[in-house]
Protein backbone atom coordinates (compact mmCIF):
# COMPACT_ATOMS: atom_id res chain seq x y z
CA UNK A 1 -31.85 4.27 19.65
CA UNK A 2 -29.49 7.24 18.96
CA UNK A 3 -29.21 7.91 15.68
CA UNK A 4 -25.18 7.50 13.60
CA UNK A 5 -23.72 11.02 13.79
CA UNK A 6 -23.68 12.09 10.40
CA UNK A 7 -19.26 12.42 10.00
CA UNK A 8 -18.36 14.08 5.77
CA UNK A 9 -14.47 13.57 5.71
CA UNK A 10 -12.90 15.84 3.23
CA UNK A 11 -9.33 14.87 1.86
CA UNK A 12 -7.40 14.71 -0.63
CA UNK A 13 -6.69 11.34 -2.64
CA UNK A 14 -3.26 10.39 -2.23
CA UNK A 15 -0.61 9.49 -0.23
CA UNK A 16 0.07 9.47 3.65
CA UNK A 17 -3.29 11.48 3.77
CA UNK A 18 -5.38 9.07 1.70
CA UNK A 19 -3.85 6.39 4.23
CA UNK A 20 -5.10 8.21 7.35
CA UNK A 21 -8.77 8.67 5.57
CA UNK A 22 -8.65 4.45 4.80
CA UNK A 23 -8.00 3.58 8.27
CA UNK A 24 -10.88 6.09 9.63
CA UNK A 25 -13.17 4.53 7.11
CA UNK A 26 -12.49 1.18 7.98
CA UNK A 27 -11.42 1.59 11.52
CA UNK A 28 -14.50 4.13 13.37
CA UNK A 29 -17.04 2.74 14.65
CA UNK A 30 -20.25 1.82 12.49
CA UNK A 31 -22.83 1.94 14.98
CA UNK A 32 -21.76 5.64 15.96
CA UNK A 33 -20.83 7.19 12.78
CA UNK A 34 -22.65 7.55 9.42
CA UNK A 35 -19.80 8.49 7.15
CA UNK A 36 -19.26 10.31 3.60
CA UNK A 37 -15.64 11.32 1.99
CA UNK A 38 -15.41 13.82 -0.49
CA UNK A 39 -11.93 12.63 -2.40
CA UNK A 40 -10.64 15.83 -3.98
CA UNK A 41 -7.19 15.90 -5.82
CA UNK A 42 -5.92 13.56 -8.61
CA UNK A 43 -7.24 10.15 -8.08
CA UNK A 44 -10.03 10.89 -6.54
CA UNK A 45 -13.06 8.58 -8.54
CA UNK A 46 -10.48 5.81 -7.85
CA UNK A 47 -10.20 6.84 -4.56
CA UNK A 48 -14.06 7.37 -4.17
CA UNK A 49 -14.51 3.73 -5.71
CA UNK A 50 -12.38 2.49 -3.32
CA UNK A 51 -13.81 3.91 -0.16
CA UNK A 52 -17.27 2.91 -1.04
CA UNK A 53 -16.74 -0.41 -1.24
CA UNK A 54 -17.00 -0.22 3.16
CA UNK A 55 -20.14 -1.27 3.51
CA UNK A 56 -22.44 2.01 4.12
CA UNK A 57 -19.91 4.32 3.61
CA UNK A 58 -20.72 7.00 0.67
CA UNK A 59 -18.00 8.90 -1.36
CA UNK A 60 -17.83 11.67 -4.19
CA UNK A 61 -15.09 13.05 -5.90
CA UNK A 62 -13.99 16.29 -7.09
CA UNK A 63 -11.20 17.60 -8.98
CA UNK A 64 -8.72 19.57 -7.80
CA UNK A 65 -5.15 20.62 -8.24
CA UNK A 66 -3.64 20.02 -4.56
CA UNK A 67 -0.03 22.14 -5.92
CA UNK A 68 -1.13 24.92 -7.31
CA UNK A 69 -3.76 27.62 -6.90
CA UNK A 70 -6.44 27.88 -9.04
CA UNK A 71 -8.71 30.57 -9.24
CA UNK A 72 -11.47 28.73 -11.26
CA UNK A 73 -11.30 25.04 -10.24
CA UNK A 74 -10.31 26.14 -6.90
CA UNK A 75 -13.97 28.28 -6.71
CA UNK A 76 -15.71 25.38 -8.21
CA UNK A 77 -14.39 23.20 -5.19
CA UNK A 78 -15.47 25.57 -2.69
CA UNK A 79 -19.08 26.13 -4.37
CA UNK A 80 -19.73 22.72 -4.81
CA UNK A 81 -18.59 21.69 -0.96
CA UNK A 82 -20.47 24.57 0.36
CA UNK A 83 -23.52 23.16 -1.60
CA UNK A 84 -23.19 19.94 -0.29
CA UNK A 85 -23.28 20.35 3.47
CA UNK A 86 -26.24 22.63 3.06
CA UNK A 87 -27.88 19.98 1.48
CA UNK A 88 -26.92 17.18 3.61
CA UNK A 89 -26.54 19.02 6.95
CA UNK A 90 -23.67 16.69 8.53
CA UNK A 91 -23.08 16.80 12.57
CA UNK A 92 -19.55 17.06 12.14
CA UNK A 93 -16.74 17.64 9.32
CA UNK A 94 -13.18 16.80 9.79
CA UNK A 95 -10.87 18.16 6.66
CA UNK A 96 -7.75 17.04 5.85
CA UNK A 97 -4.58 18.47 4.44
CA UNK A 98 -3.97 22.50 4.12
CA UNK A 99 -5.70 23.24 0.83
CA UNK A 100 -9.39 21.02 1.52
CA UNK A 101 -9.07 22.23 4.93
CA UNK A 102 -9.29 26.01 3.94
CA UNK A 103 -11.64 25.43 1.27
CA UNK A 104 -14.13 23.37 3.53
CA UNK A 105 -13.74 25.77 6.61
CA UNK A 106 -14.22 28.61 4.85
CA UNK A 107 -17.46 26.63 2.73
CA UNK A 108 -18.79 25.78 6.38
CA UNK A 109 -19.02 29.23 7.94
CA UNK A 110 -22.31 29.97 8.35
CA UNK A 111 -24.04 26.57 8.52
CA UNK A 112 -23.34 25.94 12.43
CA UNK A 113 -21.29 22.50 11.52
CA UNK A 114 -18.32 22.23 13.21
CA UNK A 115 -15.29 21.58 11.46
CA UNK A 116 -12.09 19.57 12.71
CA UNK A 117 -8.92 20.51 10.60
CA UNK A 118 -6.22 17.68 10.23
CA UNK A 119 -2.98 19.68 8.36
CA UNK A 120 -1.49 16.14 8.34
CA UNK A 121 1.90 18.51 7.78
CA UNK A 122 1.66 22.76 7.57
CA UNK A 123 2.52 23.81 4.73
CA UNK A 124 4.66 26.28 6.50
CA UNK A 125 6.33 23.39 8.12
CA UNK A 126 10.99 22.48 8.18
CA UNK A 127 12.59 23.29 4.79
CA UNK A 128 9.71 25.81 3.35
CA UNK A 129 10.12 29.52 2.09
CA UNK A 130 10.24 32.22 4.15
CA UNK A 131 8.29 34.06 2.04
CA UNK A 132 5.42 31.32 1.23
CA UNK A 133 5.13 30.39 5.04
CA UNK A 134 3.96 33.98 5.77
CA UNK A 135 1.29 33.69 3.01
CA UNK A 136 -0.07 30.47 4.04
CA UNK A 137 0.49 31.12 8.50
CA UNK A 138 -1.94 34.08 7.37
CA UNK A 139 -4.44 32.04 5.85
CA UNK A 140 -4.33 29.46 8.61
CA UNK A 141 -4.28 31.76 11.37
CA UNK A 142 -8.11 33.71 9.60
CA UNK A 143 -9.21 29.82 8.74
CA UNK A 144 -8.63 28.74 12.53
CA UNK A 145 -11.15 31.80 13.30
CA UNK A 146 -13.84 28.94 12.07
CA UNK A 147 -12.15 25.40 13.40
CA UNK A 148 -13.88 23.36 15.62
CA UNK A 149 -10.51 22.18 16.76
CA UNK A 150 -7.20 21.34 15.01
CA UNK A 151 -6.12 17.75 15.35
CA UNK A 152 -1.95 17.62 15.20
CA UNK A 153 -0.38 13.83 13.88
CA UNK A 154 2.68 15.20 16.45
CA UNK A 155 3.70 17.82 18.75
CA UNK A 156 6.10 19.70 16.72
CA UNK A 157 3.67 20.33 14.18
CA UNK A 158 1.21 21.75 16.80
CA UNK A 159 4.26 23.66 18.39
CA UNK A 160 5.39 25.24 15.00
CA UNK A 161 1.80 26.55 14.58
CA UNK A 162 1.61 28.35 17.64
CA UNK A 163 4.97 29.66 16.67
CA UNK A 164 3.34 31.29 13.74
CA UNK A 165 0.35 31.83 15.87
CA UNK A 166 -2.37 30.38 13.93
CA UNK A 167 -4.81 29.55 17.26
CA UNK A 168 -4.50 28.95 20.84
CA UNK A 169 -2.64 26.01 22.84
CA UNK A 170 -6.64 25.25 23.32
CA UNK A 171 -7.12 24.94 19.63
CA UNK A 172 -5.58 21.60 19.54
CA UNK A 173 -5.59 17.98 20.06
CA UNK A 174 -2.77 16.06 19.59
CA UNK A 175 -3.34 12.50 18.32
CA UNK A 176 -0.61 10.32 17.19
CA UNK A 177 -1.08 8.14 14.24
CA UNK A 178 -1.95 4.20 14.42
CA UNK A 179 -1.70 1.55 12.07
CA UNK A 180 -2.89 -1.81 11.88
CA UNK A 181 0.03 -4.06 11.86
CA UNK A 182 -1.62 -7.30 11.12
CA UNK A 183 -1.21 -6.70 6.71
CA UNK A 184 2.67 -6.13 7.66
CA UNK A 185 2.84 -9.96 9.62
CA UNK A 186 1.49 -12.02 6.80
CA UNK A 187 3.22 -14.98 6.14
CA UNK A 188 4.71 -14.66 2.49
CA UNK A 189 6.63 -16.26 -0.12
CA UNK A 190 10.24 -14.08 -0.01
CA UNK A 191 12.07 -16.15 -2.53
CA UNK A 192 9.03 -15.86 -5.04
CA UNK A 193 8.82 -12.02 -4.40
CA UNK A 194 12.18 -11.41 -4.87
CA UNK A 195 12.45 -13.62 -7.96
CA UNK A 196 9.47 -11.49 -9.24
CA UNK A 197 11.23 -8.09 -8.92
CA UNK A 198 14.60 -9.49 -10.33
CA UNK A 199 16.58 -9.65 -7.17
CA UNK A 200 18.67 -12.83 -6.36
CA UNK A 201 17.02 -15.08 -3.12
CA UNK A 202 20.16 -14.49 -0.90
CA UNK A 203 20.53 -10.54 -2.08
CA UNK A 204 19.99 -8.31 1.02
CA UNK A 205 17.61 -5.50 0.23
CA UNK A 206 17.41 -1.79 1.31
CA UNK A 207 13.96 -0.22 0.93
CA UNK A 208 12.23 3.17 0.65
CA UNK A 209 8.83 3.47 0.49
CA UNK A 210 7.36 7.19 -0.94
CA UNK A 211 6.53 9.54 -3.53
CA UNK A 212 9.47 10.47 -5.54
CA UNK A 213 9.24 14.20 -5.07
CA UNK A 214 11.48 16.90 -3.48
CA UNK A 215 10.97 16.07 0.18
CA UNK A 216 11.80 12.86 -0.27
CA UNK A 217 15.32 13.57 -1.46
CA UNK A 218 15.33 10.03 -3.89
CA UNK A 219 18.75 11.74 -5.73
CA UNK A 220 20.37 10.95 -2.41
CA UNK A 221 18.97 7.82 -2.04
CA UNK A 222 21.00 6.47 -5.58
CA UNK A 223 23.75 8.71 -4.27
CA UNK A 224 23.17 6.22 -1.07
CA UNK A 225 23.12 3.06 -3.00
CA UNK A 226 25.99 4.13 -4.96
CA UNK A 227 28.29 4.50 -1.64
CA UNK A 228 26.90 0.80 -0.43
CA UNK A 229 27.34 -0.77 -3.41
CA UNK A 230 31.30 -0.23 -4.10
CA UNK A 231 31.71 -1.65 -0.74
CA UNK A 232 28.79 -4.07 -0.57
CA UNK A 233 28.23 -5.16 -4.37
CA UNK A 234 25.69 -7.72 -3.53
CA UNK A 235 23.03 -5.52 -1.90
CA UNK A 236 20.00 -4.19 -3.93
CA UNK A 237 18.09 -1.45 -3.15
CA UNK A 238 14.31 -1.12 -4.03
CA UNK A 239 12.32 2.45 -4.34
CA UNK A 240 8.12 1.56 -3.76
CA UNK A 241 6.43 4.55 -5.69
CA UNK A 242 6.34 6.77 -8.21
CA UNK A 243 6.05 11.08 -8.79
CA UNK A 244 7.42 13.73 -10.74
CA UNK A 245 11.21 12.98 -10.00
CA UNK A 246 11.00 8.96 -11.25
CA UNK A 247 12.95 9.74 -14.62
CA UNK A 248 15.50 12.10 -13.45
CA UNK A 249 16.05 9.45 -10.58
CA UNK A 250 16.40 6.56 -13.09
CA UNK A 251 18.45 8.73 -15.21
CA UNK A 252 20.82 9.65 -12.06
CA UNK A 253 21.02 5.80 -11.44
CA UNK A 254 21.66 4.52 -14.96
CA UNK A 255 24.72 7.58 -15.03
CA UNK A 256 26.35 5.77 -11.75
CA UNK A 257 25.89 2.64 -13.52
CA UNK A 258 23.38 1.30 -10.78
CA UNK A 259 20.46 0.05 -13.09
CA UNK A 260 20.98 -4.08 -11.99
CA UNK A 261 20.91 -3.49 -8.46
CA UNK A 262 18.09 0.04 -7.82
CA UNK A 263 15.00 -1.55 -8.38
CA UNK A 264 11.99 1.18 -9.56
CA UNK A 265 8.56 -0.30 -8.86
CA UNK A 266 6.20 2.33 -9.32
CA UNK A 267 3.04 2.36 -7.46
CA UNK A 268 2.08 -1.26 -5.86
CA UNK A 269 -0.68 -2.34 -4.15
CA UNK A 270 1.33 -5.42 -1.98
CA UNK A 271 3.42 -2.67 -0.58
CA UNK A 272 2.97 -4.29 2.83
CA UNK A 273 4.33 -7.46 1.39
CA UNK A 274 7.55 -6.10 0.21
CA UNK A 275 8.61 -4.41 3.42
CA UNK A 276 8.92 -7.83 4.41
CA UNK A 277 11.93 -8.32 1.59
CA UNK A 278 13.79 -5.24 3.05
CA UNK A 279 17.16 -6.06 5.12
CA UNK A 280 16.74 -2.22 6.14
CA UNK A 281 14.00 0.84 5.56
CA UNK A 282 15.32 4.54 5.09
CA UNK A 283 13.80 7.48 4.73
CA UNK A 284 15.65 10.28 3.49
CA UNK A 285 13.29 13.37 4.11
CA UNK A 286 13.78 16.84 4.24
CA UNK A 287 10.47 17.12 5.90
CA UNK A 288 7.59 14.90 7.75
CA UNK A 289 4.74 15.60 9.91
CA UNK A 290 4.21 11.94 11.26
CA UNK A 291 5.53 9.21 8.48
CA UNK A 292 2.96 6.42 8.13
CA UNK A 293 6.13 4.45 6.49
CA UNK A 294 8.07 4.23 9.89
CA UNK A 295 5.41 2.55 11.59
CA UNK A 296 4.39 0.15 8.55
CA UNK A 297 8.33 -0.60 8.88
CA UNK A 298 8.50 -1.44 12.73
CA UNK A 299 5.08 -3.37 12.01
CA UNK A 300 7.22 -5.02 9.60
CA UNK A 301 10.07 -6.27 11.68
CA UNK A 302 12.37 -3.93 9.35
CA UNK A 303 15.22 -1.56 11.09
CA UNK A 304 14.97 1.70 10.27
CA UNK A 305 17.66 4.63 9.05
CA UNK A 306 16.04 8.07 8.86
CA UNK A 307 17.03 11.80 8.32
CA UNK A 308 16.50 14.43 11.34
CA UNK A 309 13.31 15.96 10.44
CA UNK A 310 11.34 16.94 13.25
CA UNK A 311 8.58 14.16 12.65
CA UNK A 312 10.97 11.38 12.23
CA UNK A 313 12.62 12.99 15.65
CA UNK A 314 9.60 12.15 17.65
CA UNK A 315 9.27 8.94 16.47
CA UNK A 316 12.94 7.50 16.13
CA UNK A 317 14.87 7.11 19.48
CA UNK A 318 18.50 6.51 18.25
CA UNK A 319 19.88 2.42 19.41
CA UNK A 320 16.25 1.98 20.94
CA UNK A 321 14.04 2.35 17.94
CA UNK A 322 15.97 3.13 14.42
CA UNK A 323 18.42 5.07 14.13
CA UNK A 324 18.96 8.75 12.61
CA UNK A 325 21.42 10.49 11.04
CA UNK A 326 21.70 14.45 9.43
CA UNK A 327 19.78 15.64 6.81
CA UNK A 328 21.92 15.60 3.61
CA UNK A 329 24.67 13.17 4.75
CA UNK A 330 24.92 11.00 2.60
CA UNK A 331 28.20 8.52 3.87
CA UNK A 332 26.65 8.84 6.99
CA UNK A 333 23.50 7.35 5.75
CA UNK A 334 25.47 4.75 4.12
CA UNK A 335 27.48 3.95 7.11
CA UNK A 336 25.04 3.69 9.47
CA UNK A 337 22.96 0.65 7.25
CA UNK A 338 25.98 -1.16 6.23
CA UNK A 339 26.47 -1.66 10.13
CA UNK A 340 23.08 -2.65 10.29
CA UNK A 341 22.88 -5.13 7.39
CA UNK A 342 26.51 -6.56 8.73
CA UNK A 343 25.19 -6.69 12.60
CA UNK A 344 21.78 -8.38 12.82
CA UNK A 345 21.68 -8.81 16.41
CA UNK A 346 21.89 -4.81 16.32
CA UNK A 347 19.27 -4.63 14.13
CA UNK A 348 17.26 -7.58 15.54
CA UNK A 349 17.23 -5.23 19.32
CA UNK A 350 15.68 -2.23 17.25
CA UNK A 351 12.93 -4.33 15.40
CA UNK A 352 12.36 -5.93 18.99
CA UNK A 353 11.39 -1.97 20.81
CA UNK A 354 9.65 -0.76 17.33
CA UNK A 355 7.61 -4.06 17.34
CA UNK A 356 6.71 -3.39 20.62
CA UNK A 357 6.17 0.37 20.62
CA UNK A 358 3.66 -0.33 17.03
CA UNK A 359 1.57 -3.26 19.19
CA UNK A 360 1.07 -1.09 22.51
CA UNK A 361 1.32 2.58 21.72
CA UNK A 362 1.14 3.13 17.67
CA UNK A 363 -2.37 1.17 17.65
CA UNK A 364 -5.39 1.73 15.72
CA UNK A 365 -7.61 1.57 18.69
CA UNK A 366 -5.91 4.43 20.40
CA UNK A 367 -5.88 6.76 17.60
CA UNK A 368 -9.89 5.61 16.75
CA UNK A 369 -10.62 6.37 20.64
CA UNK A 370 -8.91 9.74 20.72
CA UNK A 371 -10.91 10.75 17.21
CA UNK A 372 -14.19 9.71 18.39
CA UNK A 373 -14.22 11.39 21.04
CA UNK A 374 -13.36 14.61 19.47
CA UNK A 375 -16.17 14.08 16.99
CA UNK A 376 -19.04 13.25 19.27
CA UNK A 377 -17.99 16.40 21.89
CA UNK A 378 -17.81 18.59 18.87
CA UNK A 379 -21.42 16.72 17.11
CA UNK A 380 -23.50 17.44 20.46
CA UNK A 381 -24.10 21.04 19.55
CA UNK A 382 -25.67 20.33 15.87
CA UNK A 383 -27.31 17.17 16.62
């Protein structure tokens, strides 16, 4: 019997990226793939805790700051990751996010593994600095000297890369993220929920889901709820997550007077649960590669608002899907939910498509497929 290929997955330990790493831990194939995740960044022994509880699947963690360069935990990183596959001589690595993905290529050359590189979002990508972009395009462009292959969550992030020219069109695979929509379909208690977050049974609720950081624009989300509220007192709206901007945010909403109806919950692990309460989803981003949190919403039977970024663009087909509206605008934001919340058979013919588009093109198995095969053309030559 052919032995498991022997897969490490480097990442780091939060967010959409941490979500992509769960659902390859859980989702590949056990009979075809030993697998080990180092969890770098913040969270990581949680995150390490977490993964191993898959049966056979090993994780390690080690710190790292995933912001900001540092010259000395930085170099530990790389020593201890280029230890670590000499030891363990893995068939195949696949690296996620810009900052593990240079370390570990770079830790790799010499060994003969081949690396896959996930960006999961350039960080030269929509809305960054000239200036920085150059930096980092010139560090992709020598890492991609030692990629196996680059695997894109979208096309626009594969096409801005060859715009910069880090690699060749045959550098890349493009694979679309999946989700399992079955944790988004459980039958719940709404009235209990609600009651348990302070909202009123019959309130209609507008959710975000998402770190509360500078992409994610959360000031014009309050500015948002402030609009909808003077016309539509009775709606609440409800922010899942937490990150550097949650006290200026709850300071901007307590100024407008907004504190009974903006609900802050922080970090929750029945985030799958409360999309369910949500009359309406939006996400206000300046800048996305693939957002998991549109397809957790059409799993959810939730219509969806969204900004113009390029990854919510190749998702979002306006009156088929969601609906999108410019970066920025605010009353157009506004608008466009208050029609949504006041129309349901509108909004009931957009959760119809998504619903359909998450069970037959969005799906797990696709996505698993797609990555395995990658992995076991790229494992032949080390095996």
């Amino acid at each position: 019997m052919t032995r498991p290929i022997q897969l490490l997955l480097v990442s780091k330990s939060t967010g959409g990226v941490a979500t992509y790493v769960r659902s390859l831990v859980s989702g590949l194939d056990a009979n075809k793939f030993a697998i080990t995740v180092a969890c770098l960044s913040e969270n990581g022994e949680e995150f390490s805790a977490e993964l191993m509880q898959q049966p056979g699947v090993h994780a390690f963690s080690l710190a790292m700051n995933r912001y900001k360069v540092n010259p000395f935990t930085d170099a530990w990183v790389f020593l201890q990751l280029a230890y670590h596959i000499r030891r363990k001589k893995y068939d195949v690595i696949h690296a996620h996010a810009s900052k593990p993905g240079f370390l570990m290529r770079i830790a790799a050359i010499g060994t003969g593994i081949p690396v896959i590189y996930s960006p999961h979002n350039f960080a030269f990508h929509e809305g960054s600095k000239k200036s920085s972009a150059r930096v980092v395009a010139f560090l992709e462009r020598l890492a991609a000297r030692f990629t196996a292959k680059i695997v894109t969550v979208s096309q626009h992030e594969r096409d801005l890369a060859l715009h910069y020219r880090v690699g060749t069109e045959n550098s890349y695979a493009v694979i679309h993220t999946g989700i399992d929509p079955r944790p988004f379909r459980n039958d719940i208690d709404t009235s209990e929920l609600k009651k348990s977050i302070n909202i009123p049974a019959q309130a209609q609720i507008v959710g975000a889901v998402g770190r509360l950081a500078v992409p994610k624009l959360p000031f014009d989300f309050v500015r948002m709820a402030e609009k909808l509220h003077k016309e539509k007192p009775d709606v609440h709206f409800v922010w899942v997550g937490a990150g550097p901007l949650e006290d200026e945010s709850k300071k901007l909403s307590s100024s407008l007077g907004l504190d009974n109806v903006i609900h802050w919950l922080g970090q929750r692990s029945d985030a799958p649960a409360l999309y369910r309460l949500f009359d309406c989803f939006v996400l206000l981003s300046q800048w996305e590669a693939y957002p998991y949190v549109i397809l957790e919403a059409f799993a959810s039977g939730v219509p969806v608002v969204a900004t113009t970024n390029l990854g919510t663009q190749e998702i979002i087909e306006t009156g088929v899907n969601g609906r999108l509206v410019p970066q920025g605008d605010v009353p157009a934001m506004a608008d466009s939910i208050k029609d949504l919340l006041e129309h349901p058979d509108k909004a009931q013919l957009l959760c119809t498509s998504a619903k359909k588009q998450v069970d037959e093109i969005y799906t797990m198995e696709n996505m698993m497929l797609s990555l395995e095969e990658i992995y076991i053309q790229n494992a032949g030559g080390s095996r």
